[in-house]
C-alpha atoms as a PDB file:
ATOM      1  CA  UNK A   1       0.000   0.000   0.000  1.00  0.00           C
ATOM      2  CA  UNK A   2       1.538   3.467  -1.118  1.00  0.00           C
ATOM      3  CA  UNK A   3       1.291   6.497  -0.069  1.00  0.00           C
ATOM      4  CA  UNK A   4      -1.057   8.526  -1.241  1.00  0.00           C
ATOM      5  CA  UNK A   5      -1.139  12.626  -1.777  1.00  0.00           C
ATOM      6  CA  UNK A   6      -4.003  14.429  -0.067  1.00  0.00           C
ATOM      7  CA  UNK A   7      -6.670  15.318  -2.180  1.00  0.00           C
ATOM      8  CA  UNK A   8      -6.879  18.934  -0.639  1.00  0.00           C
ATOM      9  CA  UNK A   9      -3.325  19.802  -2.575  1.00  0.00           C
ATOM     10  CA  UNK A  10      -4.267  18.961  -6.116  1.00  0.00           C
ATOM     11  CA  UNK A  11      -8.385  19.601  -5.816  1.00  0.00           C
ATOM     12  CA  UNK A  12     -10.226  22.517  -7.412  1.00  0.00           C
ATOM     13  CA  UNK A  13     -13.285  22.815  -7.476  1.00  0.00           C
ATOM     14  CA  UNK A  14     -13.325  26.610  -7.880  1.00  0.00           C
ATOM     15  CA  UNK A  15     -10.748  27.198 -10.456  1.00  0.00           C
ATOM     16  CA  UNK A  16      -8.189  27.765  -7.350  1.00  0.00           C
ATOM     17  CA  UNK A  17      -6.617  25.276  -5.710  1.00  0.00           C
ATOM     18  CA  UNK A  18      -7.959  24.308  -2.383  1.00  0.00           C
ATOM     19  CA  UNK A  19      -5.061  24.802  -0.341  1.00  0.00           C
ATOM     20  CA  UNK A  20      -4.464  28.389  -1.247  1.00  0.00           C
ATOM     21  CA  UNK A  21      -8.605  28.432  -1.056  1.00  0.00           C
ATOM     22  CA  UNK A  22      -8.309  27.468   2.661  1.00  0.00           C
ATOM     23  CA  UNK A  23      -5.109  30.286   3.478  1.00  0.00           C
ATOM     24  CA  UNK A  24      -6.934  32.818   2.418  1.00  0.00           C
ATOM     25  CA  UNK A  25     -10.083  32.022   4.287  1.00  0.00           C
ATOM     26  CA  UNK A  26      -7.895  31.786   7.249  1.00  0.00           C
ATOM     27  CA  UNK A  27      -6.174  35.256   6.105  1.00  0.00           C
ATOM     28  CA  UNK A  28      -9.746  36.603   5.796  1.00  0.00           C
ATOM     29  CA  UNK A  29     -10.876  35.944   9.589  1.00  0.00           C
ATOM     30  CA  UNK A  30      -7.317  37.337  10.535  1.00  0.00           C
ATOM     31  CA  UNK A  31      -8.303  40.930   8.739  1.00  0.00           C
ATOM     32  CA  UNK A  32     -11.526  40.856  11.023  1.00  0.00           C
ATOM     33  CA  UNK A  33      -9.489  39.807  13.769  1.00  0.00           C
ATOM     34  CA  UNK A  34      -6.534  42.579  13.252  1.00  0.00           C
ATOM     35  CA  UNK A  35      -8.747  44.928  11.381  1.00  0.00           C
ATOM     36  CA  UNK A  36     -11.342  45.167  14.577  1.00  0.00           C
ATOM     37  CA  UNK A  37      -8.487  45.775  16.926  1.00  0.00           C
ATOM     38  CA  UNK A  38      -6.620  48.369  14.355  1.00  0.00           C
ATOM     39  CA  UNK A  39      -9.713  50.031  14.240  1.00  0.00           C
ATOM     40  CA  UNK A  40     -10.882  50.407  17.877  1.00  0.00           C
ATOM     41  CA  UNK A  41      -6.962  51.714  18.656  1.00  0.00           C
ATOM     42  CA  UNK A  42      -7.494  54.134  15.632  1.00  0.00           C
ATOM     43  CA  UNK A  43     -11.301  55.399  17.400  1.00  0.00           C
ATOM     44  CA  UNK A  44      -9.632  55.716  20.753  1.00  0.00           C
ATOM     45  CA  UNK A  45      -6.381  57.660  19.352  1.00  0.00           C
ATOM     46  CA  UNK A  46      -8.738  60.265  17.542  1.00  0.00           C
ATOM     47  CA  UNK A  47     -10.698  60.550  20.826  1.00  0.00           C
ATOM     48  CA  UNK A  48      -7.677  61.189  23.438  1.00  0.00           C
ATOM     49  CA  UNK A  49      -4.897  63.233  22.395  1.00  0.00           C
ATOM     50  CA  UNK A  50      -3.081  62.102  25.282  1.00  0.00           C
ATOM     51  CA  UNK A  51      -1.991  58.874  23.753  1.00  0.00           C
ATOM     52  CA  UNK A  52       0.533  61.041  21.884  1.00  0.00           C
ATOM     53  CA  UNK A  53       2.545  61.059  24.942  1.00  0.00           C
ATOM     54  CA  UNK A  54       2.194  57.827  25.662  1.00  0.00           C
ATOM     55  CA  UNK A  55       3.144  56.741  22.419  1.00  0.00           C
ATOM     56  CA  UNK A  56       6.136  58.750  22.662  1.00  0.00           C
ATOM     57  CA  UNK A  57       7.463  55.644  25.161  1.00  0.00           C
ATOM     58  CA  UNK A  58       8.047  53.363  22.771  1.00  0.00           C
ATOM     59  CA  UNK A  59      11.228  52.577  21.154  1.00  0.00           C
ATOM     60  CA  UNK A  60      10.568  53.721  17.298  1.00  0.00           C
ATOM     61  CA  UNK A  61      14.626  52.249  16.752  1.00  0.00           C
ATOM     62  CA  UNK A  62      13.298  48.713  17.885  1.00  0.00           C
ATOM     63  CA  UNK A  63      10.050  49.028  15.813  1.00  0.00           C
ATOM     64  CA  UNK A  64      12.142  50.334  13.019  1.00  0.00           C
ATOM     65  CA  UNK A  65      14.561  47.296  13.407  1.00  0.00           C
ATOM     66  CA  UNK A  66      11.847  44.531  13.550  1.00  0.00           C
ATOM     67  CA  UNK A  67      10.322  46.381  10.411  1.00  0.00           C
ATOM     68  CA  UNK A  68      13.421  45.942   8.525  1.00  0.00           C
ATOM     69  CA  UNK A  69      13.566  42.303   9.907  1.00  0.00           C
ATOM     70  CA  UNK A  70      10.389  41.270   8.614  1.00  0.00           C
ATOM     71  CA  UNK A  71      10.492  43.224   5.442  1.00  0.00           C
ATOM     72  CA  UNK A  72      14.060  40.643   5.057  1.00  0.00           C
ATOM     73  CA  UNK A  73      12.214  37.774   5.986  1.00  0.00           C
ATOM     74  CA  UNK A  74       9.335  37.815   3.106  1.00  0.00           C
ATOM     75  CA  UNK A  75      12.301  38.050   0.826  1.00  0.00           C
ATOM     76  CA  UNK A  76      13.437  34.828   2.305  1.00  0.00           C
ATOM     77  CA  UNK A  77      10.300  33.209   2.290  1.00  0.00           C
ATOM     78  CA  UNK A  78       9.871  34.691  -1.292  1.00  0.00           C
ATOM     79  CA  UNK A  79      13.131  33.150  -2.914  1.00  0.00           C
ATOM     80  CA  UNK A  80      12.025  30.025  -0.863  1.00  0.00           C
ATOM     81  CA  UNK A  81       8.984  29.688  -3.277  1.00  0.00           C
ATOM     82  CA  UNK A  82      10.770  30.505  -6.363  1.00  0.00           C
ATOM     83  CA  UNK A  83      13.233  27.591  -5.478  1.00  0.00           C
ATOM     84  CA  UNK A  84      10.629  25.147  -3.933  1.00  0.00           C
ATOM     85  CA  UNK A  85       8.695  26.274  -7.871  1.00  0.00           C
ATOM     86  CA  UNK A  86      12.023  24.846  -9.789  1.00  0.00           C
ATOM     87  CA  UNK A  87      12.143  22.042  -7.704  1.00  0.00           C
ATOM     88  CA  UNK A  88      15.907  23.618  -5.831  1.00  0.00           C
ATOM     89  CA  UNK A  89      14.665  21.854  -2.405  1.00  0.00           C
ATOM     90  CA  UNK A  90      17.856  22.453  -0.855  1.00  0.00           C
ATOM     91  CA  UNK A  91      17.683  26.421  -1.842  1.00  0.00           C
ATOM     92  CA  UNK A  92      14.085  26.419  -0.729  1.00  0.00           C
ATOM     93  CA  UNK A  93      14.764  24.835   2.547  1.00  0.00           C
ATOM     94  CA  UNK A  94      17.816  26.870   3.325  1.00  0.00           C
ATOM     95  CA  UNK A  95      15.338  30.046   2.351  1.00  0.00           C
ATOM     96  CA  UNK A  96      13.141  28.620   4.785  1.00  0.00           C
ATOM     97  CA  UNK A  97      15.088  28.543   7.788  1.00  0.00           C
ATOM     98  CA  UNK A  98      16.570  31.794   7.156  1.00  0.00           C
ATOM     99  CA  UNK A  99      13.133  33.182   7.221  1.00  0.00           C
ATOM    100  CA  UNK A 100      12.219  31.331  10.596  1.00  0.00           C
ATOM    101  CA  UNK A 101      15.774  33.089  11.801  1.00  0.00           C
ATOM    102  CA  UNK A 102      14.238  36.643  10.834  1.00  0.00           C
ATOM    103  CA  UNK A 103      11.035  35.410  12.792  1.00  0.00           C
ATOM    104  CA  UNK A 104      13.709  34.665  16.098  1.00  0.00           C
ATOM    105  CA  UNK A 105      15.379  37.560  15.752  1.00  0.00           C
ATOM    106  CA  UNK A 106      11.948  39.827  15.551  1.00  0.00           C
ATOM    107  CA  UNK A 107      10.699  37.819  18.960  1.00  0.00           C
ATOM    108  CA  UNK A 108      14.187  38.399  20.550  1.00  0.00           C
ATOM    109  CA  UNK A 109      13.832  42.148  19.351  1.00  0.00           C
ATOM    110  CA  UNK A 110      10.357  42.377  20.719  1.00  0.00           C
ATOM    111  CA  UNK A 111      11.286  40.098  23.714  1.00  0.00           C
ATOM    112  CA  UNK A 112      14.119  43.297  24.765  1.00  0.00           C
ATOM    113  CA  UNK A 113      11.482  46.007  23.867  1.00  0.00           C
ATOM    114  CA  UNK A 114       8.557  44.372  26.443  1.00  0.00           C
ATOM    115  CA  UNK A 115      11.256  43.908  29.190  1.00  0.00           C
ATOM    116  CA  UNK A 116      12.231  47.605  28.544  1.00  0.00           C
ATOM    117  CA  UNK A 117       8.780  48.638  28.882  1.00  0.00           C
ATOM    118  CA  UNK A 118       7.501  47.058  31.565  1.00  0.00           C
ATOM    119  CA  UNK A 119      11.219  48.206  33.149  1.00  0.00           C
ATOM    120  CA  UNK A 120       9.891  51.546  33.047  1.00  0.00           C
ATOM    121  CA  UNK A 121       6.692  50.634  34.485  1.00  0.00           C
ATOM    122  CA  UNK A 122       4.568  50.482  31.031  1.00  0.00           C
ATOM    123  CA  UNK A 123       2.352  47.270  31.729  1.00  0.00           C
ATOM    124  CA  UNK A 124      -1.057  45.984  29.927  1.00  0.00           C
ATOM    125  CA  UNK A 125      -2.470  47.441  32.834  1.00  0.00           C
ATOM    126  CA  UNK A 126      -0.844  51.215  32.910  1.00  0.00           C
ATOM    127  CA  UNK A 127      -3.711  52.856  30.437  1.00  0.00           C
ATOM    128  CA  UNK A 128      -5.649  52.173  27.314  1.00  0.00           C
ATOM    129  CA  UNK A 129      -3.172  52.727  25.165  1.00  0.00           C
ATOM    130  CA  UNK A 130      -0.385  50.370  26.378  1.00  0.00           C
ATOM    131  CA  UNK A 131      -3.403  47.922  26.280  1.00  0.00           C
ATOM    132  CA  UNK A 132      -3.705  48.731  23.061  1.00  0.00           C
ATOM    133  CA  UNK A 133      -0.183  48.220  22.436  1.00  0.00           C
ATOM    134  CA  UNK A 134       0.559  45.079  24.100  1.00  0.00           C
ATOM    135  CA  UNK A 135      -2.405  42.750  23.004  1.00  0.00           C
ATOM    136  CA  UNK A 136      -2.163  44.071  19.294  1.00  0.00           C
ATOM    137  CA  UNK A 137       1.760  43.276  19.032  1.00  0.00           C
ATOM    138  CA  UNK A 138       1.619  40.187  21.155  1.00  0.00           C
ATOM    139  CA  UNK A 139      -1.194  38.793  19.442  1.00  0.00           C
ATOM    140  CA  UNK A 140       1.106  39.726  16.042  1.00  0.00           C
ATOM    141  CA  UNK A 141       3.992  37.803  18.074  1.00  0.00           C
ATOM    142  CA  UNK A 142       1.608  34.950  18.743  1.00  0.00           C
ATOM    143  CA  UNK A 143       1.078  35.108  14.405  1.00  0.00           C
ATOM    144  CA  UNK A 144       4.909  35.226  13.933  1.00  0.00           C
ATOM    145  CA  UNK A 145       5.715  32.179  16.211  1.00  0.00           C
ATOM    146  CA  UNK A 146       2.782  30.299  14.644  1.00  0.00           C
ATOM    147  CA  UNK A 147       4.313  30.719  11.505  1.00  0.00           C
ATOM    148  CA  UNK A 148       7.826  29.820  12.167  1.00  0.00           C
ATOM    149  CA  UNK A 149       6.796  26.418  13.836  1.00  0.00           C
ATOM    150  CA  UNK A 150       4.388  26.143  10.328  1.00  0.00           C
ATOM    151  CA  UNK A 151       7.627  26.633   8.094  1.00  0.00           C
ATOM    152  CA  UNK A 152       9.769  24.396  10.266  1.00  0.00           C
ATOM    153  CA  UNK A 153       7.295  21.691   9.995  1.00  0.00           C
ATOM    154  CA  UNK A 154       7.060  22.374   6.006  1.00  0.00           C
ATOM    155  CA  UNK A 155      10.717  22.485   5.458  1.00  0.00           C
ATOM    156  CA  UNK A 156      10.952  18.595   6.692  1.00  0.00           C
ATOM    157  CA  UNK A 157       8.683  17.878   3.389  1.00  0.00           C
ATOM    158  CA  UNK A 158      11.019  20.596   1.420  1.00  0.00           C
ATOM    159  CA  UNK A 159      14.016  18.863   2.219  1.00  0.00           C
ATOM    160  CA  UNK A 160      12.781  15.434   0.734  1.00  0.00           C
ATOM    161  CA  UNK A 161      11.332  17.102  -2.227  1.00  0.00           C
ATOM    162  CA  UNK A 162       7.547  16.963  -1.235  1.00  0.00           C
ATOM    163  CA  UNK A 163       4.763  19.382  -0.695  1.00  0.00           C
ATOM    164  CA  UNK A 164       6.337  21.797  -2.294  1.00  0.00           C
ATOM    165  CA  UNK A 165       3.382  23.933  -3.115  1.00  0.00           C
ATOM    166  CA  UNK A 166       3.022  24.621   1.067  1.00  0.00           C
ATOM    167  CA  UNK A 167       5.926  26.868   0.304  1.00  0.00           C
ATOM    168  CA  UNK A 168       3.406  29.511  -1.384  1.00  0.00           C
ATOM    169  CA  UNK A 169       0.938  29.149   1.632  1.00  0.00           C
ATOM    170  CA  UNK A 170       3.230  29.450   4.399  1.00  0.00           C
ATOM    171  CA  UNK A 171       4.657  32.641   2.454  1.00  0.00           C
ATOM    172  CA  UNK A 172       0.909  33.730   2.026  1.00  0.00           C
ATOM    173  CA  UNK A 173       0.404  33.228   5.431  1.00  0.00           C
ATOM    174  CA  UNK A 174       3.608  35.463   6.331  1.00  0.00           C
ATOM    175  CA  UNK A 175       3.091  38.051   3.952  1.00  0.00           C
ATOM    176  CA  UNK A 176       0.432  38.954   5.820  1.00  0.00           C
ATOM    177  CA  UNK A 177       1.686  38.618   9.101  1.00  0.00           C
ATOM    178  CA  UNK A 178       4.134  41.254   7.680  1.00  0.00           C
ATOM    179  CA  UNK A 179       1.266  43.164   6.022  1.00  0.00           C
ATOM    180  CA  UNK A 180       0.031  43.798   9.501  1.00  0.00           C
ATOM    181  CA  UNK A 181       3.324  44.660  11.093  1.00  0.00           C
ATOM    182  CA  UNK A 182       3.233  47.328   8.482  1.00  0.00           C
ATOM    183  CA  UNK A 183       0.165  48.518   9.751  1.00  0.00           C
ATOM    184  CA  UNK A 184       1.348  48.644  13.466  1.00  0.00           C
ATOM    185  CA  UNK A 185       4.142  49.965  12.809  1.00  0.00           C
ATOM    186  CA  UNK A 186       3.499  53.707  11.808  1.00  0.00           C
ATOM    187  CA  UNK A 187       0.538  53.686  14.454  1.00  0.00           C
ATOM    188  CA  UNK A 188       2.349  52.473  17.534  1.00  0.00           C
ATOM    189  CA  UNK A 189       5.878  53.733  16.888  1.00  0.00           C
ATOM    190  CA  UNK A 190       5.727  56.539  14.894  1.00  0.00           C
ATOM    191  CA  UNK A 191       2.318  58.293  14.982  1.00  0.00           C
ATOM    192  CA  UNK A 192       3.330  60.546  18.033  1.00  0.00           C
END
């Protein structure tokens, strides 16, 4: 008895294939997810100028690092996919795991800036707006960690030539992780 390939890679019964289908259903709960909470911080920083100040606490450098980072890693996971398409498995796995390395060095990045923070007394409980700014970039770290265990998982398949069209959904998937970053960014760090 052989192994057999799972129908959900190769289906279609919509013209796209049902793999990328299900990402970007997943992707579209993720914008009402991120999109509700970008939204309610946007209503309550129109509504109390004092956030200014308290925005002013965060470290833009850091932010401005981990944007660099990430922009980096959906190159990775980018030339991954191109590699993984022309069937370079050891390319696209070493593409892989630099992306995952980008993903480390964001959480170690973000890890310094919440131990800063909460150093100087800026907790999920100080005010609204490091509420705000604590559940909307954790839940993003929550994302990036989610998609570095994804990635390791896929490169195992990479490496022995299979799957290799879970390259393109993982780098879906992370594009708009990074997507949303880009989003946070300019409101947390630099809208002051």
């Amino acid at each position: 008895m052989g192994f057999h390939k799972p129908m959900a890679t190769s289906r279609s019964a919509t013209g796209i294939p049902t793999g990328r289908l299900a990402v970007w259903w997943v992707l579209a709960s993720e914008i009402f997810i991120f999109g509700g909470l970008i939204a309610g911080y946007l209503l309550h920083r129109l509504g109390t100028p004092e956030w200014a100040d308290e925005a002013s606490h965060t470290n833009t450098i850091a932010g401005a690092v981990n944007t660099f980072v990430l922009l980096t890693s959906s190159l990775f996971i980018v030339l991954a996919h191109h590699a993984a398409e022309h069937k370079k498995t050891d390319v696209a796995f070493k593409y892989i795991w630099y992306t995952i390395g980008c993903g480390l060095i964001f959480l170690l990045v973000k890890s310094y800036e919440y131990t800063s923070e909460i150093g100087l007394g800026y907790t999920l409980l100080t005010n609204v707006f490091w509420s705000f700014y604590y559940t909307s970039t954790g839940l993003h770290a929550c994302h990036v960690i989610g998609g570095m265990v994804i990635m390791a998982i896929i490169s195992l398949d990479v490496k022995k030539g299979q799957n290799l069209q879970r390259v393109e959904l993982i780098g879906i998937y992370w594009h708009f992780v990074d997507v949303v970053w880009i989003f946070l960014f300019p409101l947390l760090y630099i809208a002051k």
